[in-house]
Protein backbone atom coordinates (compact mmCIF):
# COMPACT_ATOMS: atom_id res chain seq x y z
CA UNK A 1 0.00 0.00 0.00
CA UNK A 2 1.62 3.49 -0.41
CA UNK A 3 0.46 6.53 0.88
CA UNK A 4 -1.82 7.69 -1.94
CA UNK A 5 -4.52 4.80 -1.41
CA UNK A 6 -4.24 5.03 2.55
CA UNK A 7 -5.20 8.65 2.23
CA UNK A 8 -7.90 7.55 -0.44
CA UNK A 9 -9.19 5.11 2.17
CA UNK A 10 -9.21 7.22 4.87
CA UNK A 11 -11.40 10.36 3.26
CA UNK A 12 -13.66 7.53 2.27
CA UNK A 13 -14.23 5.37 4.93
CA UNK A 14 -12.71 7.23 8.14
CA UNK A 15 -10.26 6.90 10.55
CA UNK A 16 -11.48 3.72 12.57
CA UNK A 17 -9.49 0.83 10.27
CA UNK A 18 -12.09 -1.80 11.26
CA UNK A 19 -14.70 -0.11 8.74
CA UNK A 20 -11.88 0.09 5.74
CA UNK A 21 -12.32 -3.13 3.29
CA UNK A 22 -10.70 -6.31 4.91
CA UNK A 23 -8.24 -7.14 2.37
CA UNK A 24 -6.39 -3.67 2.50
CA UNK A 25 -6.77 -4.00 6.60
CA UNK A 26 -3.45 -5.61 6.74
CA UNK A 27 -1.13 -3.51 4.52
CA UNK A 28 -2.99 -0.39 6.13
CA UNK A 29 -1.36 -1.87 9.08
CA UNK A 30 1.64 -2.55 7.41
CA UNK A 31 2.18 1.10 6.17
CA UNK A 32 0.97 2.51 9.60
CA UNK A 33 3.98 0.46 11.46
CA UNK A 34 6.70 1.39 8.59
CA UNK A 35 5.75 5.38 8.63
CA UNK A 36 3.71 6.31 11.47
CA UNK A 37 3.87 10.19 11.65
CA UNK A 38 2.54 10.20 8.35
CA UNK A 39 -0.71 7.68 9.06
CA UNK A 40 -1.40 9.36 12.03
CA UNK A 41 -1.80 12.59 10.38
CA UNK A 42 -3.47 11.27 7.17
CA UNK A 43 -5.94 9.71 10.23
CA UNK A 44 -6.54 13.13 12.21
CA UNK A 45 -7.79 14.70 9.26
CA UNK A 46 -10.33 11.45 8.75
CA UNK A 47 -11.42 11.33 12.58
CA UNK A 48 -11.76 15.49 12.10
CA UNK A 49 -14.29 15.03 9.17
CA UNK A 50 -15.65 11.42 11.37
CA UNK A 51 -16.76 14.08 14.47
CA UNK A 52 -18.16 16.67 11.82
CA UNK A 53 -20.58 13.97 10.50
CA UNK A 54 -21.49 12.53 14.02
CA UNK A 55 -22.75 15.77 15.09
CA UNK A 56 -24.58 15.63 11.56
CA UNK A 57 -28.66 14.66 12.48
CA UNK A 58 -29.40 11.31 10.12
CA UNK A 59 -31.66 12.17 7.54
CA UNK A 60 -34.64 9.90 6.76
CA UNK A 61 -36.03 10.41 3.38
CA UNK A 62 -39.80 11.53 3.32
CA UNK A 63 -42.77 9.57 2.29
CA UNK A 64 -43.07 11.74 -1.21
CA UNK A 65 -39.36 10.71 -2.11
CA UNK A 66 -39.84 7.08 -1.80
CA UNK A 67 -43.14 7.68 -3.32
CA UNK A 68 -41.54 9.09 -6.38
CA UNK A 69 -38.35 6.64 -6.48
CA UNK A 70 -40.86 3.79 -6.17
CA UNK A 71 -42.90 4.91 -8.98
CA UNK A 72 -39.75 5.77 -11.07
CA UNK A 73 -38.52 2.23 -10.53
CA UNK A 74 -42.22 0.28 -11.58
CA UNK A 75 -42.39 2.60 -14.40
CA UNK A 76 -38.73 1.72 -16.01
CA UNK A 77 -39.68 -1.84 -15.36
CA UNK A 78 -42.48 -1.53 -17.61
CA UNK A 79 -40.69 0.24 -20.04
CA UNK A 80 -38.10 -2.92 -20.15
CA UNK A 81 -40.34 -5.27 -19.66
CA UNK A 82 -40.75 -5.81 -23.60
CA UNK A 83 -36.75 -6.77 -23.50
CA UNK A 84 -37.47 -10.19 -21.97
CA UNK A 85 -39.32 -11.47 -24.83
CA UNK A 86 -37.54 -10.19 -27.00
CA UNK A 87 -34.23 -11.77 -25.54
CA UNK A 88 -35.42 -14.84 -25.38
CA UNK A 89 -36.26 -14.90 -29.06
CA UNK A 90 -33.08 -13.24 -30.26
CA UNK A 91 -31.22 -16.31 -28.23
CA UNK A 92 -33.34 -18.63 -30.04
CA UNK A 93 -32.61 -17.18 -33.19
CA UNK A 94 -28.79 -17.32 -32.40
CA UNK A 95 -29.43 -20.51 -31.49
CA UNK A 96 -30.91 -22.03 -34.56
CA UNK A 97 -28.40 -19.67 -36.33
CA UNK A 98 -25.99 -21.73 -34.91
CA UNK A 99 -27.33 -24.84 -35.47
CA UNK A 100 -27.68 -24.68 -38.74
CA UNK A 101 -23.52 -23.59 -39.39
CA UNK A 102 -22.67 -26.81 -37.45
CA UNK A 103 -25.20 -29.17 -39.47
CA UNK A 104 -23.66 -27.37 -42.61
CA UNK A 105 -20.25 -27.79 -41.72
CA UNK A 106 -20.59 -31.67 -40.69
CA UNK A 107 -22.30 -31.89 -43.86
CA UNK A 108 -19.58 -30.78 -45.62
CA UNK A 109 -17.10 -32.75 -43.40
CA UNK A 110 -19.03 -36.18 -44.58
CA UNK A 111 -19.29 -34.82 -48.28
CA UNK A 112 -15.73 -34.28 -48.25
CA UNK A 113 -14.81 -37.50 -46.36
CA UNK A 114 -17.43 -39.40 -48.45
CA UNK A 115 -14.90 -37.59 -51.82
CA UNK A 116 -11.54 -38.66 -50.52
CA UNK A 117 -12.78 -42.68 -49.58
CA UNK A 118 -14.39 -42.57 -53.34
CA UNK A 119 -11.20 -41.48 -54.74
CA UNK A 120 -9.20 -44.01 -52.57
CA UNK A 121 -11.39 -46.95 -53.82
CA UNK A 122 -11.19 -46.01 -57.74
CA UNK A 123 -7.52 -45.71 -57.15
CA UNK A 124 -7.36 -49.30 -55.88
CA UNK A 125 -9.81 -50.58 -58.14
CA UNK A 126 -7.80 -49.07 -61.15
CA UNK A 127 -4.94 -50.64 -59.13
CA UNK A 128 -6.28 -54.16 -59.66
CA UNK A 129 -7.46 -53.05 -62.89
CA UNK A 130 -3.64 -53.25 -64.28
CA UNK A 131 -2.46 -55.94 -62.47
CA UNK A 132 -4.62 -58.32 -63.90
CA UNK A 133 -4.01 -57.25 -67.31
């Protein structure tokens, strides 16, 4: 960890390293023990901002605003609701799409196959052809 990302992680999620993301815990640590001054400065600054929004009331969203986000949300489901259908087909299609290359392609295998082992036989059977002559 260098100093950039502690100071990142510290204006986002505070001073208190228990609440930072567990797998950057341990080089927090790690940085803290190798250049101390430095963390605990970069950490005064978060705990300073930490009291600000402590003394901050918590603000509960009215009845009107969940109203309106819960009507925002139904109405853009309804507005994608038409993709569902219309997924599902389009995978079919890609689907049958596909289907049809491979059948095409064995088909062309077996043609191809069915060529050379023709070939091979007319070359044996002119083969015996001159031998008995």
């Amino acid at each position: 960890m260098n100093r950039e990302l502690f100071q990142f992680l510290a204006e986002a999620y505070g001073a208190d390293i228990r609440r930072w993301p567990d797998d950057c815990r341990g080089a927090a640590a790690a940085l803290m023990a190798a250049d101390h001054a430095w963390c605990a400065a970069a950490l005064g600054d978060a705990s300073q901002l930490d009291r600000i929004l402590a003394l901050s009331p918590a603000q509960s969203p009215s009845s009107a605003l969940v109203g309106r986000i819960v009507t925002a949300a139904q109405g853009a489901r309804r507005r994608l609701a038409w993709l569902l259908p219309a997924g599902l087909g389009a995978g079919l299609a890609a689907a049958c799409a596909a289907g049809l290359l491979v059948g095409v392609q064995l088909s062309w295998t077996a043609i191809e196959d069915q060529a050379v082992s023709t070939a091979v036989a007319d070359d044996d059977a002119a083969f015996l052809i001159d031998e008995a002559a």
